[in-house]
PDB file of N, CA and C in Angstrom:
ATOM      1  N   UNK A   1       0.301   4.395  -2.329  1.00  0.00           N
ATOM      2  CA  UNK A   1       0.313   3.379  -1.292  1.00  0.00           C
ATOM      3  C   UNK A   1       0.195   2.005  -1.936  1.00  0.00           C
ATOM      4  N   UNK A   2       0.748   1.312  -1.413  1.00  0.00           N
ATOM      5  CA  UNK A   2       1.136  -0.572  -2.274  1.00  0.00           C
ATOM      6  C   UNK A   2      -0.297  -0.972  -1.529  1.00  0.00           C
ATOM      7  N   UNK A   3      -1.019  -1.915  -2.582  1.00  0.00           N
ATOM      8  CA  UNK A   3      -1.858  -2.668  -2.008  1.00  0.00           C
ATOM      9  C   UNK A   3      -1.412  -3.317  -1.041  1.00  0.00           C
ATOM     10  N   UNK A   4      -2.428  -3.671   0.249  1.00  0.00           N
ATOM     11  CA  UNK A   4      -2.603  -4.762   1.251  1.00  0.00           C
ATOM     12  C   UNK A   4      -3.654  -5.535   1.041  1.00  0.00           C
ATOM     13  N   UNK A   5      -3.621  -7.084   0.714  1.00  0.00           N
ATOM     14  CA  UNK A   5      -4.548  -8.008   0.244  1.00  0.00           C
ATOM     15  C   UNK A   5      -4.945  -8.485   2.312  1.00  0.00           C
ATOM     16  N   UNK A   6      -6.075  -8.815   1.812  1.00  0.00           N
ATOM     17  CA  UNK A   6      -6.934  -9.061   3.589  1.00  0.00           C
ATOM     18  C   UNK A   6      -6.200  -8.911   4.677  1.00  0.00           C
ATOM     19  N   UNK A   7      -6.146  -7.700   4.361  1.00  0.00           N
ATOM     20  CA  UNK A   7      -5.187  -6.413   5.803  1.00  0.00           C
ATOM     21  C   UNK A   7      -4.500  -7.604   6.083  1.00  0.00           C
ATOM     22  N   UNK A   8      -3.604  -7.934   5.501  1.00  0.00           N
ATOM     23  CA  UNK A   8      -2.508  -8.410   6.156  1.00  0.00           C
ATOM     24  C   UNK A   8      -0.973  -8.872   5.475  1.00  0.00           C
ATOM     25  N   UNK A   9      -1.155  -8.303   4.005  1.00  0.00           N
ATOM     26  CA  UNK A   9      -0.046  -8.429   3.208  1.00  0.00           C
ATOM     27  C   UNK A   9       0.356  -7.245   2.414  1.00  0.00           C
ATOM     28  N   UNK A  10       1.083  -6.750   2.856  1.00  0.00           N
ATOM     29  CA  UNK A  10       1.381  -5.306   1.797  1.00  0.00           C
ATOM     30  C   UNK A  10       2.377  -5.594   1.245  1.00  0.00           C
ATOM     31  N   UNK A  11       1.649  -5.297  -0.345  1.00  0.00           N
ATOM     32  CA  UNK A  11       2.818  -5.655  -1.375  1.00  0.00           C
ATOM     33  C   UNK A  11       3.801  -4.845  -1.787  1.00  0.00           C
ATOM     34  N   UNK A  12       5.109  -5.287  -2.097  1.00  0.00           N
ATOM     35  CA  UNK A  12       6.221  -4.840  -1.949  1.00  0.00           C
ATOM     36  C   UNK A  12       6.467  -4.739  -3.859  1.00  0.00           C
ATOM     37  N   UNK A  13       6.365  -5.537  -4.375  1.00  0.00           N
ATOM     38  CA  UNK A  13       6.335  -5.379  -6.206  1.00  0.00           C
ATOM     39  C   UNK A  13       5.702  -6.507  -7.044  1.00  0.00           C
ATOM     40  N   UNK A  14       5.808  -6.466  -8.416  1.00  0.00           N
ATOM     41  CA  UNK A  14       4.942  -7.747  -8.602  1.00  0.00           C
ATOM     42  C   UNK A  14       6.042  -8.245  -9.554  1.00  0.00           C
ATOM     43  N   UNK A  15       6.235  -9.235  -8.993  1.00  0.00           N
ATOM     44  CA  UNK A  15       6.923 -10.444 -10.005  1.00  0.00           C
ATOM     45  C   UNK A  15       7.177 -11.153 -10.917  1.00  0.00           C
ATOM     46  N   UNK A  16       5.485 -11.326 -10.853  1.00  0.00           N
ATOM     47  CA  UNK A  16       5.059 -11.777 -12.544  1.00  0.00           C
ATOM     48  C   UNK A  16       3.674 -11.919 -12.468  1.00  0.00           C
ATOM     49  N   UNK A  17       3.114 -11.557 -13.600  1.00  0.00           N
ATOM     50  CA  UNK A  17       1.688 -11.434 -14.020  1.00  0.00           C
ATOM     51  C   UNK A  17       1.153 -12.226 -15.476  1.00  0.00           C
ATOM     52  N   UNK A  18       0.665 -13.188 -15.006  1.00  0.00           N
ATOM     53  CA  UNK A  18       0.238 -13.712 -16.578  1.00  0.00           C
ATOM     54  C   UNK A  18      -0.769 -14.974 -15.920  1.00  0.00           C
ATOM     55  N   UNK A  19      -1.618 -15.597 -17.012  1.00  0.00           N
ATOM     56  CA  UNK A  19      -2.656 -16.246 -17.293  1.00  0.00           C
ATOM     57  C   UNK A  19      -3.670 -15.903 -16.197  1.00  0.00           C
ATOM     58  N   UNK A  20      -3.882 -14.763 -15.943  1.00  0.00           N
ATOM     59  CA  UNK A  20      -4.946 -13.925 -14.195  1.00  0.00           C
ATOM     60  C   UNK A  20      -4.535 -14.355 -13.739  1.00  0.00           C
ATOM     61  N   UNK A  21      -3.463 -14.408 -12.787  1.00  0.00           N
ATOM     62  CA  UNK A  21      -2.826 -14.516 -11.694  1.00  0.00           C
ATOM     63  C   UNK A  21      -1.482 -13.587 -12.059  1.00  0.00           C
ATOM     64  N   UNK A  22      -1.892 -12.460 -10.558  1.00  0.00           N
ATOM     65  CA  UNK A  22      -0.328 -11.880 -10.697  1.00  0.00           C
ATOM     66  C   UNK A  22       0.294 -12.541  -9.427  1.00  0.00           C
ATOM     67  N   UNK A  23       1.886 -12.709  -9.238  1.00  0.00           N
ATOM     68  CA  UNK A  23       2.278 -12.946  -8.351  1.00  0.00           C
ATOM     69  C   UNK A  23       3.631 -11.911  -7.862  1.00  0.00           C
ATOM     70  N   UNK A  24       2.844 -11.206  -6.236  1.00  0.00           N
ATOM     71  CA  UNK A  24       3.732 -10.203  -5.521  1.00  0.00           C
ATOM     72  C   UNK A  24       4.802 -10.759  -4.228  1.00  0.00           C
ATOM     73  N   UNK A  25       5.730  -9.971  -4.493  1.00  0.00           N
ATOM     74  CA  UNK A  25       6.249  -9.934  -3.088  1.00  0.00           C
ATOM     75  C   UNK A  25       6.161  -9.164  -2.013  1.00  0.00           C
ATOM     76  N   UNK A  26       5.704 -10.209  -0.840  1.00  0.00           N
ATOM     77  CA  UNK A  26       4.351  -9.059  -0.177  1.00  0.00           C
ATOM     78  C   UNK A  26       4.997  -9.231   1.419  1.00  0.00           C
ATOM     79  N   UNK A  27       4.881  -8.285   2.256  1.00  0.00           N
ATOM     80  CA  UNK A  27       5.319  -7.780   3.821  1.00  0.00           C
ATOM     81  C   UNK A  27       4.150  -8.450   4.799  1.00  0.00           C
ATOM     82  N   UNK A  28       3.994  -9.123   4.997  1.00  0.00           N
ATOM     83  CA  UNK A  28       3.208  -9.840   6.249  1.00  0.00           C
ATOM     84  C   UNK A  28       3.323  -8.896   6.951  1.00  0.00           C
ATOM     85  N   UNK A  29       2.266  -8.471   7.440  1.00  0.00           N
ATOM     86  CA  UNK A  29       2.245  -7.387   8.109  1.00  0.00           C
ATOM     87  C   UNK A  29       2.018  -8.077  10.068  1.00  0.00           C
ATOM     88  N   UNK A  30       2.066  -8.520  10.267  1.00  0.00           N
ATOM     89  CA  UNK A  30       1.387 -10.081  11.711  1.00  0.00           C
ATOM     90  C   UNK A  30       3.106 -10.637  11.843  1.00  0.00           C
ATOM     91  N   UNK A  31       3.681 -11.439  11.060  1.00  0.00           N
ATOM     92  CA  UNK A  31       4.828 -11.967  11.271  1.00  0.00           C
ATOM     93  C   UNK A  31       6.083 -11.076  10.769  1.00  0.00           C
ATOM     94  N   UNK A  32       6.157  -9.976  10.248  1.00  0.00           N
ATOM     95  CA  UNK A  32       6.776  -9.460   9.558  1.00  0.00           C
ATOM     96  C   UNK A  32       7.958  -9.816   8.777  1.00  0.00           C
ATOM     97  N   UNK A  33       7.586 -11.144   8.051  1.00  0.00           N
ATOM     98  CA  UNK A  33       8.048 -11.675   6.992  1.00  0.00           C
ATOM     99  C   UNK A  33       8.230 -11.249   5.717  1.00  0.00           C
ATOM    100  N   UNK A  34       9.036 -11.791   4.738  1.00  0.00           N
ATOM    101  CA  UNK A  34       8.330 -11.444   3.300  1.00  0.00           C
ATOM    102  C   UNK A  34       7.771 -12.690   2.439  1.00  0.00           C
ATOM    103  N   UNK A  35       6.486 -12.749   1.953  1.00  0.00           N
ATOM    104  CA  UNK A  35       5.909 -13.579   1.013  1.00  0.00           C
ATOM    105  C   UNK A  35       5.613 -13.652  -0.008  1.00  0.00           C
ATOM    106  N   UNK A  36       5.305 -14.372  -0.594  1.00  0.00           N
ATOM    107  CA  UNK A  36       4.747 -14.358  -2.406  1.00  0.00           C
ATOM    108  C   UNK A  36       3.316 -14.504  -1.612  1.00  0.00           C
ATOM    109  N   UNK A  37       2.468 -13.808  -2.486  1.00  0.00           N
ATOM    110  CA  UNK A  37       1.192 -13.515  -2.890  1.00  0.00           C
ATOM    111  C   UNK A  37       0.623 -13.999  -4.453  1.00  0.00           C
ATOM    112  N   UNK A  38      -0.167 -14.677  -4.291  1.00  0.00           N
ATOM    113  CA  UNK A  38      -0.526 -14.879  -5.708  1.00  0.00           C
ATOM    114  C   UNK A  38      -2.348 -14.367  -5.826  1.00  0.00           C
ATOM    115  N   UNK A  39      -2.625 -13.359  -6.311  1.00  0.00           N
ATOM    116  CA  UNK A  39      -4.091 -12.909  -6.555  1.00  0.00           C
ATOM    117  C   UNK A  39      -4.578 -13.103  -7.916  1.00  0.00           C
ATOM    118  N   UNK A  40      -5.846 -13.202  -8.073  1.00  0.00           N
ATOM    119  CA  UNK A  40      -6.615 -12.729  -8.869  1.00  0.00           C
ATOM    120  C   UNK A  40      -8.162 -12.993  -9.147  1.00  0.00           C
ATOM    121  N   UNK A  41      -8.876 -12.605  -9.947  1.00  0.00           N
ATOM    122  CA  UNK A  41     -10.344 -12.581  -9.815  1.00  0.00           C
ATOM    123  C   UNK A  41     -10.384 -13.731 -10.264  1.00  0.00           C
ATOM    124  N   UNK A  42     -11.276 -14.903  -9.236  1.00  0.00           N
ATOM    125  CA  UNK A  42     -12.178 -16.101  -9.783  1.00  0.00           C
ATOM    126  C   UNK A  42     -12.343 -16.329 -11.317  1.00  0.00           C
ATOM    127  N   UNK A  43     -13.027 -15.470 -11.402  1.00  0.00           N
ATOM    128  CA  UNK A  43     -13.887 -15.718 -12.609  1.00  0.00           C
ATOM    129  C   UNK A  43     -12.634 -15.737 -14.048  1.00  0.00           C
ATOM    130  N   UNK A  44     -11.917 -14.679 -13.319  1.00  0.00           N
ATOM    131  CA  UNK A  44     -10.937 -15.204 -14.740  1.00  0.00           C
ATOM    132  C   UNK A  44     -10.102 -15.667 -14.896  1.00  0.00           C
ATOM    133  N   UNK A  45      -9.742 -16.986 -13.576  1.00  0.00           N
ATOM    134  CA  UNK A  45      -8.792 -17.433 -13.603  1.00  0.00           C
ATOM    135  C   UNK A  45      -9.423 -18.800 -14.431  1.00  0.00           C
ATOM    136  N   UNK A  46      -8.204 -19.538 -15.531  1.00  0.00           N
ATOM    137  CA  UNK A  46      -9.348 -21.083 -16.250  1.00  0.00           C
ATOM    138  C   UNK A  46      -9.037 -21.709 -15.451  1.00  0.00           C
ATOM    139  N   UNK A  47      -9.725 -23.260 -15.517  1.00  0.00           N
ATOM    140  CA  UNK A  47      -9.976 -24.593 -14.260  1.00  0.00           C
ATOM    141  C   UNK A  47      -8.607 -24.750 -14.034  1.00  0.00           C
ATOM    142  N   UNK A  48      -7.931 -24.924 -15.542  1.00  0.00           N
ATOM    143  CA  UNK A  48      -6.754 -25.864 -15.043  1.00  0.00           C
ATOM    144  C   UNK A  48      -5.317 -24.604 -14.379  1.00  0.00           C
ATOM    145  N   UNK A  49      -5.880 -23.439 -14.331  1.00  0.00           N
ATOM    146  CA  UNK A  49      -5.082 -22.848 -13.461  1.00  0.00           C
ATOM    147  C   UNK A  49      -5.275 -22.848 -12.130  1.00  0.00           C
ATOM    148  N   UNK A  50      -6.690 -22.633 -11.807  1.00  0.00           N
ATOM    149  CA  UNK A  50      -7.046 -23.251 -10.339  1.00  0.00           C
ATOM    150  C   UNK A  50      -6.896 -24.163  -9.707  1.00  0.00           C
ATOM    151  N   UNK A  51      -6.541 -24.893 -10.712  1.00  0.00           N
ATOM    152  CA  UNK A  51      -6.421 -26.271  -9.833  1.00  0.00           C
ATOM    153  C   UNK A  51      -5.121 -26.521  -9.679  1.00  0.00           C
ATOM    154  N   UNK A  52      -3.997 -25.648 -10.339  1.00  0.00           N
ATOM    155  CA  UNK A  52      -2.425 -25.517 -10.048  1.00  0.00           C
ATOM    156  C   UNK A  52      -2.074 -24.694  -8.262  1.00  0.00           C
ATOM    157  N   UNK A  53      -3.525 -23.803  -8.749  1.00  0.00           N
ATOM    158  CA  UNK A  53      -3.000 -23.015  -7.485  1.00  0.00           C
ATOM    159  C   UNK A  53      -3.624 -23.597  -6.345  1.00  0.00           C
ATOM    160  N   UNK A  54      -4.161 -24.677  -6.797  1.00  0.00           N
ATOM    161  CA  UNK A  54      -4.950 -25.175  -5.152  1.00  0.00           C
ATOM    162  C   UNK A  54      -3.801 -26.350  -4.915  1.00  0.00           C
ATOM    163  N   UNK A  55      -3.001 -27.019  -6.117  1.00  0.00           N
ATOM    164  CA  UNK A  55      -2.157 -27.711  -5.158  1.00  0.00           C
ATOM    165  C   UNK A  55      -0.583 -26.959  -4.791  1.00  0.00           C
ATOM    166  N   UNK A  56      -0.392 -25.909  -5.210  1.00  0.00           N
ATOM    167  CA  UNK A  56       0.266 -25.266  -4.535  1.00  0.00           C
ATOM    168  C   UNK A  56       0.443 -24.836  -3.377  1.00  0.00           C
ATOM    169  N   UNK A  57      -0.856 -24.574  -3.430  1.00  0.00           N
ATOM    170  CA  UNK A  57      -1.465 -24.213  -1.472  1.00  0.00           C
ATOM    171  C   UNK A  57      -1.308 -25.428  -0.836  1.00  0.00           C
ATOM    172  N   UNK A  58      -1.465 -26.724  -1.027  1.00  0.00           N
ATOM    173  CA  UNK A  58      -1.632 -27.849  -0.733  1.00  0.00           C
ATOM    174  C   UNK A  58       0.051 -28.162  -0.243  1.00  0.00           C
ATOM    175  N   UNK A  59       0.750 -28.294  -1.348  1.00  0.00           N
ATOM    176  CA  UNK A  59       2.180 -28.257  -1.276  1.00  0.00           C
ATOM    177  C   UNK A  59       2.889 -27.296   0.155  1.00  0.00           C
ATOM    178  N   UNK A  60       2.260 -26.329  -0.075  1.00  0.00           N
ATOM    179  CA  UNK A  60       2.960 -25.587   0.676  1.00  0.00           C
ATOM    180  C   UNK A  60       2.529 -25.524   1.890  1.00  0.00           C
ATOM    181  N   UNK A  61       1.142 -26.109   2.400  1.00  0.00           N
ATOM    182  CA  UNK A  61       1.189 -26.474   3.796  1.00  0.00           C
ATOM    183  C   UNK A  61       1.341 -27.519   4.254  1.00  0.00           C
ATOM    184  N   UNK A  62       1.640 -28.509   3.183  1.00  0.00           N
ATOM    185  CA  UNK A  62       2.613 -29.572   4.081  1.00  0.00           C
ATOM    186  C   UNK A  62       4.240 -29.396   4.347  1.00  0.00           C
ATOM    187  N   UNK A  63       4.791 -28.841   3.223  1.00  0.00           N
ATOM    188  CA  UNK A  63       6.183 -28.601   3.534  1.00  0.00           C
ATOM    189  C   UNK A  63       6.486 -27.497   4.918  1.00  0.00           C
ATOM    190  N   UNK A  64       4.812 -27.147   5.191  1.00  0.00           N
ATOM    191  CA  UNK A  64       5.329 -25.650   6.450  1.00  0.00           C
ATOM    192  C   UNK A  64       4.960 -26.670   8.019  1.00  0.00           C
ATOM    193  N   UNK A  65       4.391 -28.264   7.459  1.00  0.00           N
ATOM    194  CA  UNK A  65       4.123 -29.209   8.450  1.00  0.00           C
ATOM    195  C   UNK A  65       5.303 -29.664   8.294  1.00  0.00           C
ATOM    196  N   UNK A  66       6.388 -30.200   7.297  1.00  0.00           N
ATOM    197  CA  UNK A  66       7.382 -30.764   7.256  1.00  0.00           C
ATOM    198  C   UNK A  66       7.183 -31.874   6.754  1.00  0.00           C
ATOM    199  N   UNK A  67       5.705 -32.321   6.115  1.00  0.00           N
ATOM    200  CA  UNK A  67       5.092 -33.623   5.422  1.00  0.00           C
ATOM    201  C   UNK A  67       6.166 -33.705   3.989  1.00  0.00           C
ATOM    202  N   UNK A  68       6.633 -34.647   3.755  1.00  0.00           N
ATOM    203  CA  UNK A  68       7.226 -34.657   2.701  1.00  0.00           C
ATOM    204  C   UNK A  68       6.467 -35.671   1.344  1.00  0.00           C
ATOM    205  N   UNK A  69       6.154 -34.740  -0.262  1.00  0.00           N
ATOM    206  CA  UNK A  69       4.969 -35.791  -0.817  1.00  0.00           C
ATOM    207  C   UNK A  69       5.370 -37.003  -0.846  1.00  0.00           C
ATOM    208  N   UNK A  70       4.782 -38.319  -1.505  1.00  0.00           N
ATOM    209  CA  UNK A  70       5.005 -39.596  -2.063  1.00  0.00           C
ATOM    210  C   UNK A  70       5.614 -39.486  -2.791  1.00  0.00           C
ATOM    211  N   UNK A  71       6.440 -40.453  -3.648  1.00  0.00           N
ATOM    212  CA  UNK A  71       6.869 -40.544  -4.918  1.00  0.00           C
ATOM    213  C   UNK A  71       6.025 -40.440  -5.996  1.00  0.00           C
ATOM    214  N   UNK A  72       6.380 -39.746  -6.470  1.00  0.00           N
ATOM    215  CA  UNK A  72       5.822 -39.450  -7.968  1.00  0.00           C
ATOM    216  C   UNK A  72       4.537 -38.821  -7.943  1.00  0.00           C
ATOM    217  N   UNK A  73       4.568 -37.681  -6.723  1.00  0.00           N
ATOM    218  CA  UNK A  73       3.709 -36.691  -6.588  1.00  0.00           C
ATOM    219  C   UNK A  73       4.072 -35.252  -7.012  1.00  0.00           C
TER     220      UNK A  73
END
């Protein structure tokens, strides 16, 4: 059975895996979409990867608002 990350994404394969972070393509299980998933444990992810993936998240809920960044963001 494919993992489901917080009952609500069942993953479909993994894409790529490197520096602790793997990233899947995962079945929304609510919208029945398909998404990228990106997991991995806190502790072993380093700062300056966290802080890629927090403006990713960032990125990506403005483009799902339709906010478009500043220049030279």
């Amino acid at each position: 059975m494919a993992p489901v990350f917080g009952q609500r994404f069942r993953t479909e394969h993994l894409l790529k895996s490197g520096q602790g972070v793997d990233t899947w393509l995962a079945h929304d299980l609510e919208t029945g979409r398909r998404v990228i998933v990106k997991a991995g444990a806190l502790g072993e992810i380093a700062p300056g990867i966290h802080r890629r993936l927090e403006h990713e998240a960032l990125v990506l809920r403005r483009a799902a608002r339709g906010v478009r960044p500043a220049a030279g963001v």
